[in-house]
Protein backbone atom coordinates (compact mmCIF):
# COMPACT_ATOMS: atom_id res chain seq x y z
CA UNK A 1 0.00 0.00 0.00
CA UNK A 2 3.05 2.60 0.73
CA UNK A 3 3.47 2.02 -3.01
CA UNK A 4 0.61 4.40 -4.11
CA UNK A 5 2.08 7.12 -2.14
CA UNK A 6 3.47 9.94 -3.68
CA UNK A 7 6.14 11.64 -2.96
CA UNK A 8 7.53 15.46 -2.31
CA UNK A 9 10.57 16.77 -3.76
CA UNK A 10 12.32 17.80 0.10
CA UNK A 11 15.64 17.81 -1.46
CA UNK A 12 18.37 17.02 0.78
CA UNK A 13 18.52 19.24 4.17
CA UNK A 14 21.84 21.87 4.15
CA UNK A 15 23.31 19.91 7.21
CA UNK A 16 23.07 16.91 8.71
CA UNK A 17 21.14 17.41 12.63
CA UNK A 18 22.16 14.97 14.71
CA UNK A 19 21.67 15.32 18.26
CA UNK A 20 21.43 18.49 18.32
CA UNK A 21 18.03 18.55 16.36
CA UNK A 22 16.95 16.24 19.70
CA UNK A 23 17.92 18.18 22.23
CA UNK A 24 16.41 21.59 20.75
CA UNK A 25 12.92 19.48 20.17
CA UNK A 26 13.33 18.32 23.56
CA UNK A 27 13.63 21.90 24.90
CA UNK A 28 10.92 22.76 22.99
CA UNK A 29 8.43 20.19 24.45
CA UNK A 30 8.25 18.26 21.29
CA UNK A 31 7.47 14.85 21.67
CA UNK A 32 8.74 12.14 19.64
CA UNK A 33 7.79 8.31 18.84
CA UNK A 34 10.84 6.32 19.63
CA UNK A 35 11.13 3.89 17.31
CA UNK A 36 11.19 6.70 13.91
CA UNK A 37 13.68 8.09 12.07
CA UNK A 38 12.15 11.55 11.12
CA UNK A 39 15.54 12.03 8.29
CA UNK A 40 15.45 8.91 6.52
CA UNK A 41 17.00 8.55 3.59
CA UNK A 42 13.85 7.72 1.07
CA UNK A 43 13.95 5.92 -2.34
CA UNK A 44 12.23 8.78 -5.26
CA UNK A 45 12.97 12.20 -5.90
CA UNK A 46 11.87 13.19 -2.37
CA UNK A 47 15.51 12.37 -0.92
CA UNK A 48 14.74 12.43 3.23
CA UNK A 49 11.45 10.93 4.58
CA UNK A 50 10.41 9.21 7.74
CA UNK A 51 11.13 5.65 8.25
CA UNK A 52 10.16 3.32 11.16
CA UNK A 53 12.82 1.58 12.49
CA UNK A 54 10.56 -1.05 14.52
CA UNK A 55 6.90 -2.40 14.41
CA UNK A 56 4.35 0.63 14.86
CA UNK A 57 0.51 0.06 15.86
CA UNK A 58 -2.38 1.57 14.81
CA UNK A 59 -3.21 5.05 17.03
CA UNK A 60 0.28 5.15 18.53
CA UNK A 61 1.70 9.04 18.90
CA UNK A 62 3.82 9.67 16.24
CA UNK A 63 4.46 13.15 17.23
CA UNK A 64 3.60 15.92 19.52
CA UNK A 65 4.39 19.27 18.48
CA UNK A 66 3.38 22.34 20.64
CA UNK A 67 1.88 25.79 18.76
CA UNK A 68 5.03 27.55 20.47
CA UNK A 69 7.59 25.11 18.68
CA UNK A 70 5.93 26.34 15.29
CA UNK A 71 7.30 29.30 13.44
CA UNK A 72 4.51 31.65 11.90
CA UNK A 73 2.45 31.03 15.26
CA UNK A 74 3.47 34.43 16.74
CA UNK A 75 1.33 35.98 13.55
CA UNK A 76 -2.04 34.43 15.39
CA UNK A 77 -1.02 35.18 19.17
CA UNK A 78 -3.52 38.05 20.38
CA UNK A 79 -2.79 40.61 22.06
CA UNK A 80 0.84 40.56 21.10
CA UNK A 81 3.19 43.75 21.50
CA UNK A 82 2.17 46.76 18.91
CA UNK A 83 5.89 47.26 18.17
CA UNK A 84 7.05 43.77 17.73
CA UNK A 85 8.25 42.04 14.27
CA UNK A 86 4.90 40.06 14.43
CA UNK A 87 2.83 43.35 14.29
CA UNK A 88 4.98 44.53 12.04
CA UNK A 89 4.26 42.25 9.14
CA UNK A 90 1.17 41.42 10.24
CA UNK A 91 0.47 45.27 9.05
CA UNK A 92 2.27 45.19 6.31
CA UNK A 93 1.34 41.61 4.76
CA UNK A 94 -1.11 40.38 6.72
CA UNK A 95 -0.62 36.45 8.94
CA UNK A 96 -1.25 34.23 5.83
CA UNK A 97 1.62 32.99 3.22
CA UNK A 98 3.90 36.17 2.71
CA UNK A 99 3.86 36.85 6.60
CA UNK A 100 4.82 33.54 7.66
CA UNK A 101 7.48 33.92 5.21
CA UNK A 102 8.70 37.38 6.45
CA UNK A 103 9.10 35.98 9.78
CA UNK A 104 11.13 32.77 8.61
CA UNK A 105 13.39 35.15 6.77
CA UNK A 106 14.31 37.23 9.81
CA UNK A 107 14.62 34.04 11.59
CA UNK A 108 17.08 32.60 9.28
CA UNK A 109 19.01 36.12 9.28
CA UNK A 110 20.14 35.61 12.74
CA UNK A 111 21.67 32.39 12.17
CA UNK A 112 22.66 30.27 15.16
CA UNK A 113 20.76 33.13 17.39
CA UNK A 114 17.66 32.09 16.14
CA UNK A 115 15.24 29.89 18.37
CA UNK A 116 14.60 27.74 15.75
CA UNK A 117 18.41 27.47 14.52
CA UNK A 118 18.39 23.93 14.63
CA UNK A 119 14.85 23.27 12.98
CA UNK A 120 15.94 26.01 10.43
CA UNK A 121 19.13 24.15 9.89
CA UNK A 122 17.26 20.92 8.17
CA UNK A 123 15.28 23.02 5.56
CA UNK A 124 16.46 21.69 2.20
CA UNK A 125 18.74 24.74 0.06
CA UNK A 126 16.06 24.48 -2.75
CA UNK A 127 12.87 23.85 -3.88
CA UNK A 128 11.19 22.67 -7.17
CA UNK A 129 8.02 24.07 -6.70
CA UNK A 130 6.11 27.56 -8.76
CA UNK A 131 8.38 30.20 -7.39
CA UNK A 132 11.60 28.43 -8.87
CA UNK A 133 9.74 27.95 -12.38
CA UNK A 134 11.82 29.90 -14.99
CA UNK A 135 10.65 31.04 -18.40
CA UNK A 136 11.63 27.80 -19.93
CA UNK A 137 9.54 25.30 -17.16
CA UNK A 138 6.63 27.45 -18.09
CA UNK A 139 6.63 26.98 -21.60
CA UNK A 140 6.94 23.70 -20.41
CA UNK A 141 3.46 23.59 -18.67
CA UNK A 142 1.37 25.57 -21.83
CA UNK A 143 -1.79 23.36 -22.04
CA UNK A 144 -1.58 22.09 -18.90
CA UNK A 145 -4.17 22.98 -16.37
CA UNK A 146 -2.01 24.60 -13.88
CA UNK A 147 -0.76 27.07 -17.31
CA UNK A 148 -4.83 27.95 -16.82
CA UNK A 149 -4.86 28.06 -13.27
CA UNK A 150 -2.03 30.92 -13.58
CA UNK A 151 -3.86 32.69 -16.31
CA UNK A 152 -7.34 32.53 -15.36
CA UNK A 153 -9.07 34.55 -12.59
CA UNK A 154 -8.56 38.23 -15.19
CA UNK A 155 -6.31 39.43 -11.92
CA UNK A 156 -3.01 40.94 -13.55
CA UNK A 157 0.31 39.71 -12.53
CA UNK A 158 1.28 43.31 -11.44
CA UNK A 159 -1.72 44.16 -9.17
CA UNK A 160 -1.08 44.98 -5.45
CA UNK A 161 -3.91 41.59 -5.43
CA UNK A 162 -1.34 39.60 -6.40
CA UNK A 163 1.86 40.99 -4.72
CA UNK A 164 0.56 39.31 -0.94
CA UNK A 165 -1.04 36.18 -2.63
CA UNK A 166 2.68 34.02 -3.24
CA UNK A 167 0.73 30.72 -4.15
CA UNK A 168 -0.68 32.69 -7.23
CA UNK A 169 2.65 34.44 -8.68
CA UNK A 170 3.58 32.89 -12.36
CA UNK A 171 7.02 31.50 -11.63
CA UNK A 172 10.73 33.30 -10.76
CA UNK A 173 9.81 36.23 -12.96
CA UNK A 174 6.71 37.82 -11.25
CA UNK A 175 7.98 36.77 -7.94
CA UNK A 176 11.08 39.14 -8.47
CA UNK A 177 8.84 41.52 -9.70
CA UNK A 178 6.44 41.46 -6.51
CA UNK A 179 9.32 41.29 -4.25
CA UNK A 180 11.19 44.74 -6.17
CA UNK A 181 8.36 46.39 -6.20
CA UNK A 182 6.34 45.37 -3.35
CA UNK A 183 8.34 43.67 -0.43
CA UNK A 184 11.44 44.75 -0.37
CA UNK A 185 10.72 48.29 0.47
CA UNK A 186 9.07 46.66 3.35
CA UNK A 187 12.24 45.29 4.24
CA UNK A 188 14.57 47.92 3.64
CA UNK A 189 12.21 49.67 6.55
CA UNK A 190 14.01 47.73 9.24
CA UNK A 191 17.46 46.58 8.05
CA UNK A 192 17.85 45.57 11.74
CA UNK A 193 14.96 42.55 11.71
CA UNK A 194 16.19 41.27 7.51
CA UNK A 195 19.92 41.73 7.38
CA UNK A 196 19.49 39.52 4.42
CA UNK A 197 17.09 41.06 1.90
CA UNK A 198 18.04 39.49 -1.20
CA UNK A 199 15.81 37.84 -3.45
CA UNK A 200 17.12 34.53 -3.46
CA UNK A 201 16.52 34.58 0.50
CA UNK A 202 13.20 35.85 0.37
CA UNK A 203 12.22 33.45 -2.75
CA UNK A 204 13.71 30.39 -0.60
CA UNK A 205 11.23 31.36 2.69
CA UNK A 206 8.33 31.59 0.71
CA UNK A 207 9.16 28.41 -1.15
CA UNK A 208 9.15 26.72 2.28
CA UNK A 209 6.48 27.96 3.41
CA UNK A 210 4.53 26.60 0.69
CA UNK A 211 5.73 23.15 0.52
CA UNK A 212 5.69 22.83 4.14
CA UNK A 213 2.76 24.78 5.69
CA UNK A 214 0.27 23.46 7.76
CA UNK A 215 -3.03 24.72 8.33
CA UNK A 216 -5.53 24.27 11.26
CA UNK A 217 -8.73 25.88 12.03
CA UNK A 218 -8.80 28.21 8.98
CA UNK A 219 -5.60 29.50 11.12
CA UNK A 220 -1.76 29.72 9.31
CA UNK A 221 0.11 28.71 7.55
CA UNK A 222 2.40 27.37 10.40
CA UNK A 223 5.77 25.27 9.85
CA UNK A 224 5.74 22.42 12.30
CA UNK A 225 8.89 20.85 12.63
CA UNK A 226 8.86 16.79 12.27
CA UNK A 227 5.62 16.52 11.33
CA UNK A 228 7.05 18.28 8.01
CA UNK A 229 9.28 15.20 7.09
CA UNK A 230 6.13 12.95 6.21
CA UNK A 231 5.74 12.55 3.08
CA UNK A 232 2.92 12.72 0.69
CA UNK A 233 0.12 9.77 -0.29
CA UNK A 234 -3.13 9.57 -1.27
CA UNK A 235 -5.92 9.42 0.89
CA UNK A 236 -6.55 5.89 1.53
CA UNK A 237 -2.97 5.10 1.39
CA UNK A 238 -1.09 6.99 3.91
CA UNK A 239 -0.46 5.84 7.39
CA UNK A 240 -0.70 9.06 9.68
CA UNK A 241 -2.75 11.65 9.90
CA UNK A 242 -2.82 15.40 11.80
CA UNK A 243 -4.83 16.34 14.17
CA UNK A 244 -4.66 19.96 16.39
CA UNK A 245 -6.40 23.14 17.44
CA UNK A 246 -4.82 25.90 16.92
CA UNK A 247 -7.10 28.45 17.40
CA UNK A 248 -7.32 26.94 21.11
CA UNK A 249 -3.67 27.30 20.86
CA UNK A 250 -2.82 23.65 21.74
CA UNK A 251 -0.46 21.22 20.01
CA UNK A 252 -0.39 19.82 16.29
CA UNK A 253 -0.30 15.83 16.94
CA UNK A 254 0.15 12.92 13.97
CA UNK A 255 -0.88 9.46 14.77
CA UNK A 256 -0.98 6.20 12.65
CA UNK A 257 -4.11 5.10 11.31
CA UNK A 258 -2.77 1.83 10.82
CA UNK A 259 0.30 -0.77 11.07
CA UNK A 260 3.50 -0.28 9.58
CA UNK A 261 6.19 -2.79 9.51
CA UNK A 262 9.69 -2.07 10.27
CA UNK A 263 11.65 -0.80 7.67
CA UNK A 264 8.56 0.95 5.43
CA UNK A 265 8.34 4.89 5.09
CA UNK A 266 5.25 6.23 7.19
CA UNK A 267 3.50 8.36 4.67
CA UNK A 268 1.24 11.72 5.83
CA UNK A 269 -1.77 12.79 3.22
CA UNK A 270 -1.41 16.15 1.70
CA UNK A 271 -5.42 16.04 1.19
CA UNK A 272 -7.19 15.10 -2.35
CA UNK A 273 -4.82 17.32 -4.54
CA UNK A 274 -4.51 16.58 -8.43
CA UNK A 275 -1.13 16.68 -9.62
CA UNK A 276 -1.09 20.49 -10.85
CA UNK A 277 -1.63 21.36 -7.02
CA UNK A 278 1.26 19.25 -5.76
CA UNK A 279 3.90 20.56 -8.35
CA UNK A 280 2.48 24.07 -7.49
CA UNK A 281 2.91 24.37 -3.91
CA UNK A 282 5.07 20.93 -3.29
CA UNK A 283 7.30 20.97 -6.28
CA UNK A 284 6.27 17.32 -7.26
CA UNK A 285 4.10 14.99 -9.34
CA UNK A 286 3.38 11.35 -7.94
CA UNK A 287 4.89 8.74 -9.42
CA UNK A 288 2.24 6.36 -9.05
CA UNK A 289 -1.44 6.87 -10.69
CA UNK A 290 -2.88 9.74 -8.73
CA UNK A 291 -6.62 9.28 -8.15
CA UNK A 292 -7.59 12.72 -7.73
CA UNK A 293 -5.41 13.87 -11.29
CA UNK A 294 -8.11 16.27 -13.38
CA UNK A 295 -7.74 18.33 -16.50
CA UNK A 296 -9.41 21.79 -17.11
CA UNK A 297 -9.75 22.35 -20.53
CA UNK A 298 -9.72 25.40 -21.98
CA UNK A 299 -12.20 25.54 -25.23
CA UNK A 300 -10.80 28.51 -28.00
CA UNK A 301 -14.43 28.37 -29.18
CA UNK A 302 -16.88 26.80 -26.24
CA UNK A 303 -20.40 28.16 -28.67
CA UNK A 304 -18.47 26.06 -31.21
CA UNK A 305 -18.60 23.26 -29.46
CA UNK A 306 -22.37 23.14 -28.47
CA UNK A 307 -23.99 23.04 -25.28
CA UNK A 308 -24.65 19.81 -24.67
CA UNK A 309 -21.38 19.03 -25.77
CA UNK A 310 -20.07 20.62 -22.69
CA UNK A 311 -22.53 19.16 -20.78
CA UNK A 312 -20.74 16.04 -21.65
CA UNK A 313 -17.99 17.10 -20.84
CA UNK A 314 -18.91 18.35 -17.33
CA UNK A 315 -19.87 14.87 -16.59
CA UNK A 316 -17.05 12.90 -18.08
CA UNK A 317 -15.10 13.28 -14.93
CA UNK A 318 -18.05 11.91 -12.57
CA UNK A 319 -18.24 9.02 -15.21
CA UNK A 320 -14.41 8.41 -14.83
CA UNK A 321 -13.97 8.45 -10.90
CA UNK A 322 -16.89 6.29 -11.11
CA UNK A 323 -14.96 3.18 -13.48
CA UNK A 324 -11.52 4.25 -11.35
CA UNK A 325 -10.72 0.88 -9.27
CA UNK A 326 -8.18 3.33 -6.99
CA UNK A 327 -10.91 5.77 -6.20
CA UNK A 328 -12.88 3.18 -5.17
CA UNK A 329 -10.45 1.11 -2.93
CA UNK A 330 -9.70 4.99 -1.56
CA UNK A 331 -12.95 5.85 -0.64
CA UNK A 332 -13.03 2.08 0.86
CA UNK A 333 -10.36 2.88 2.98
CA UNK A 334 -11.46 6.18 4.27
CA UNK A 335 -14.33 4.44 7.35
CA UNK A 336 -15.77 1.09 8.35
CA UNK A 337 -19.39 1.74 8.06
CA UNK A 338 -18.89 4.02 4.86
CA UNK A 339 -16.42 1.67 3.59
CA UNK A 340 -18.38 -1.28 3.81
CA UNK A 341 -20.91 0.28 1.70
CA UNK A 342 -18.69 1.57 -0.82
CA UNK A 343 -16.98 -2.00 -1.19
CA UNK A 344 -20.58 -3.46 -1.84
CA UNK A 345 -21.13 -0.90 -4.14
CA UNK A 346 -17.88 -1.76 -5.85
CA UNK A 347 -18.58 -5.40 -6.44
CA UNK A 348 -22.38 -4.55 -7.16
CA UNK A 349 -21.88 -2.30 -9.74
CA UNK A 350 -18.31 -3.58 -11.30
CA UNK A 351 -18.12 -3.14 -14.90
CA UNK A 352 -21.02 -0.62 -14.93
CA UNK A 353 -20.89 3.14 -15.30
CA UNK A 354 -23.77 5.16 -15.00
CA UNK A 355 -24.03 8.62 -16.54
CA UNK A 356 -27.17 10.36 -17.72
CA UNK A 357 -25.24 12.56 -19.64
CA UNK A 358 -23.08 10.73 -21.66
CA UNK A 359 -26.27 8.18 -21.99
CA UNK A 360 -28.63 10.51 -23.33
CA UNK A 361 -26.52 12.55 -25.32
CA UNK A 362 -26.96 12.62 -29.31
CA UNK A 363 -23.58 11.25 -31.27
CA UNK A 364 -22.92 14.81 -32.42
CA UNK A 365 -22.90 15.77 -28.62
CA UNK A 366 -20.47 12.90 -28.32
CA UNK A 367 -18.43 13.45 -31.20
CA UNK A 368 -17.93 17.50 -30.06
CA UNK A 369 -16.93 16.28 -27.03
CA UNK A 370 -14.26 13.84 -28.34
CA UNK A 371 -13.45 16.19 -30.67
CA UNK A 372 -12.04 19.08 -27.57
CA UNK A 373 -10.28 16.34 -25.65
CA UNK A 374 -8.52 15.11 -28.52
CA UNK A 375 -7.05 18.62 -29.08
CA UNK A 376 -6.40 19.13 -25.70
CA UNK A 377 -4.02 15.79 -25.40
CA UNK A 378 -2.67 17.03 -29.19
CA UNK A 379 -1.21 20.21 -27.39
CA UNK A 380 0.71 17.81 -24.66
CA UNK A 381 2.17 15.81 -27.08
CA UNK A 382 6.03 15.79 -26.13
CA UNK A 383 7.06 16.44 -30.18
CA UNK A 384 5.69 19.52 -30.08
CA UNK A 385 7.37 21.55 -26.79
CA UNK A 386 9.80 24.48 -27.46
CA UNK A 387 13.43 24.25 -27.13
CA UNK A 388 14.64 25.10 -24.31
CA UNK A 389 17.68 26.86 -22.76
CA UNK A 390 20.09 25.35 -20.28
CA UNK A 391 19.17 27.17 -17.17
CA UNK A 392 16.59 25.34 -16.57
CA UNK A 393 16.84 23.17 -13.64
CA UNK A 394 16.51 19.09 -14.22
CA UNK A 395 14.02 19.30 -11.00
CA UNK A 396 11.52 22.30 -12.41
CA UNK A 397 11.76 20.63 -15.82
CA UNK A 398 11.08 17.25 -14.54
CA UNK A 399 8.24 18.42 -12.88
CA UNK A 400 6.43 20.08 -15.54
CA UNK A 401 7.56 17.11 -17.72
CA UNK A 402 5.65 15.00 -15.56
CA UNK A 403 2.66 16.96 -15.22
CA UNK A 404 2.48 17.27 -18.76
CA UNK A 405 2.32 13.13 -19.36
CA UNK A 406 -0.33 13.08 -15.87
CA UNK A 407 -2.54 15.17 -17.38
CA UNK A 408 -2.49 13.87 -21.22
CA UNK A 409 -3.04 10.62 -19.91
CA UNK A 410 -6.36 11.33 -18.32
CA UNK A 411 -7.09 13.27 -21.58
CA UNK A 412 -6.84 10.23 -23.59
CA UNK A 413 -8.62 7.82 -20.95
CA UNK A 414 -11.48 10.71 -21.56
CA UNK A 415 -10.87 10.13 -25.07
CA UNK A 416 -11.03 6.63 -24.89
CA UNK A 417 -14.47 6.62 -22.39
CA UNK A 418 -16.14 8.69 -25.47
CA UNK A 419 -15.00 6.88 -28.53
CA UNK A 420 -16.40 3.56 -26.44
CA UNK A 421 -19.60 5.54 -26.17
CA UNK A 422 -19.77 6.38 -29.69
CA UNK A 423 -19.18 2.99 -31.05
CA UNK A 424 -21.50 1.39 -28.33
CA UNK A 425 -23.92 3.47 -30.53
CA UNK A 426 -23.20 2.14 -33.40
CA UNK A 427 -23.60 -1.89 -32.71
CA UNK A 428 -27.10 -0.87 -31.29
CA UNK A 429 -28.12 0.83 -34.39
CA UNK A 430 -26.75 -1.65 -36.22
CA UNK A 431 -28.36 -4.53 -33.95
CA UNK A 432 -31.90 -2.35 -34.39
CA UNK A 433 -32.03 -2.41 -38.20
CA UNK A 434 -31.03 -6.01 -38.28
């Protein structure tokens, strides 16, 4: 089962802890399970991980990490001083992405003086996720549906909008833009709290901050040391799970939801992401089939292809999750009672899809339909991407490589559910006129 998890690109930390990493968790009331290694070496492109070194049982404490331990909690703490740092940018950039970034940067400006020195000190040197995408990865990701993710919503990449939203800037470009224009005047404010205002810096805390931010309660993002090292699976696959409070300002706790065996990586859940989210904010595609993986196509001409074309369409996906033998062992695995009914439903209705649209629609509905998916897989076709330049990185590239063969994949199981449609059509005519 640890084999349908996917994995995050960590990269390798910039030092190697030790027991130093122990005793600062220790001092910081972090409890730990015993019987983990929380910087494993892990097989993949995700290079550390956590590995159990013994036998684990369902609902044992994997880890106990206290709301002080975390850095970005000091942007929800009420009542804090009006003079502070945490005011400061809470002002400025309000307590979401971009602050909890601000804060990690002054944090990692004062070095070994830092309170979180040693936590800082495992935080990989780079990233692979949107904010280190060059010109060349994002001609790399035209047609995908993250390219229409970054290009829809009419918001333009130089609005003040955009400039405090990180998670929606369109790779290295408009991030240096935002930070010239935007933050680093900020920064250049207090010289004294950022000694290091460079853009490199500031694009490396916000990078982390994405991959590695936890929210609770509608409240953070927070970075939560340990509980960061789990890797990613799918719903249904992973082995721990995160529970806290922090708006009653308690502690973030992971527990396993089920055995693991000595020796296996203990896998975390992300949440129900398709593929374009997890390169986004995580800087990684899954290796193995991700159940959740969905393409938003983008129709030149939508009144060209007919309304109940795109009605079709609209329920192709439903159709698809319905037939998908993963989703169904996933939503299995997600509660007894539920699960039991889902597995009879599985075995009762094997074989069978039922959709009204794609039952009732006409053949020229059908053949519209095929028609836009068809074009949509044309435009991921591998043959036809740009050349591109040597700075880009073999981790960005890979990525959007990846994403690219995800998504054209699901265009041409689409494809494939239609044409099957179609020619189911055609042996019933042809079985009514004889």
């Amino acid at each position: 089962e640890a084999g349908d998890g996917c994995r995050r690109g960590m990269g390798q930390p910039s030092r190697c802890p030790g027991r130093t990493l122990l005793r600062w968790a220790a001092s910081r009331g972090i409890v730990l399970h015993p019987d983990l290694d929380y910087l494993a070496s892990v097989e993949g492109d995700a290079g550390r991980g956590v590995r159990a070194t013994a036998d684990v049982e369902e609902e044992e404490l994997l880890c106990l990490i206290p709301l002080e331990a975390c850095p970005g909690h000091e942007l929800w703490v009420e009542g804090s001083d009006g003079d502070g740092l945490p005011a400061f940018v809470r002002s400025l950039v309000g307590n979401r992405v971009l602050g909890c970034a601000l804060l990690l940067l002054h944090e990692r400006g004062l070095r070994g003086l830092s309170r979180y020195a040693a936590y800082i000190e495992t935080l990989p040197d780079a990233f692979a996720n949107l904010p280190f995408f060059g010109d060349d990865e994002l001609l790399l990701l035209r047609g995908t549906s993250l390219d229409a993710h970054l290009q829809g919503g009419g918001v333009r990449p130089t609005s003040a909008a955009r400039a405090l939203a990180p998670e929606t800037w369109r790779g290295a470009e408009e991030a240096c833009f935002h930070f010239q224009t935007s933050i680093k005047p900020m920064l250049d404010r207090r010289p004294d709290w950022w000694p290091d205002r460079s853009f490199d810096m500031f694009r490396w805390a916000v990078s982390v901050v994405l991959s590695r931010g936890a929210f609770c309660a509608g409240r953070g993002p927070f970075l939560v040391p340990f509980m960061d090292a789990f890797n990613h699976a799918s719903p249904g696959a992973n082995h721990a799970q995160l529970e806290g409070d922090a708006a009653a300002g308690l502690a973030f706790v992971m527990r396993s939801i089920r055995n693991v065996r000595a020796g296996d990586e203990v896998l975390n859940t992300y949440g129900p992401l398709p593929s374009c989210a997890l390169l986004s904010a995580f800087g990684f595609v899954p290796i193995e089939a991700n159940p959740h993986d969905a393409v938003a196509l983008r129709l030149a001409e939508p009144f060209a292809v007919g309304r109940r074309a795109l009605a079709v369409l609209k329920d192709l996906r439903r159709a698809l999750e319905q037939a998908s033998p993963r989703r169904q062992l996933s939503e299995a695995r997600s509660g007894s009672a539920a699960g039991e009914r889902q597995r009879k439903r599985h075995r009762r209705q094997r074989g069978r899809i039922r959709c009204e649209s794609l039952a009732s629609a006409s053949p020229c509905a059908l053949r519209s339909a095929l028609h836009a998916v068809r074009a949509a897989a044309r435009r991921l076709v591998a043959r036809w991407l740009p050349k591109l330049g040597s700075a880009a990185s073999s981790a960005t590239r890979g990525g959007a490589l990846k994403l690219r063969a995800v998504e054209r994949r699901v265009l041409l199981r689409a494809a494939a559910r239609l044409l099957g449609e179609l020619r189911g059509r055609k042996l019933d005519e042809s079985a009514s006129k004889k």
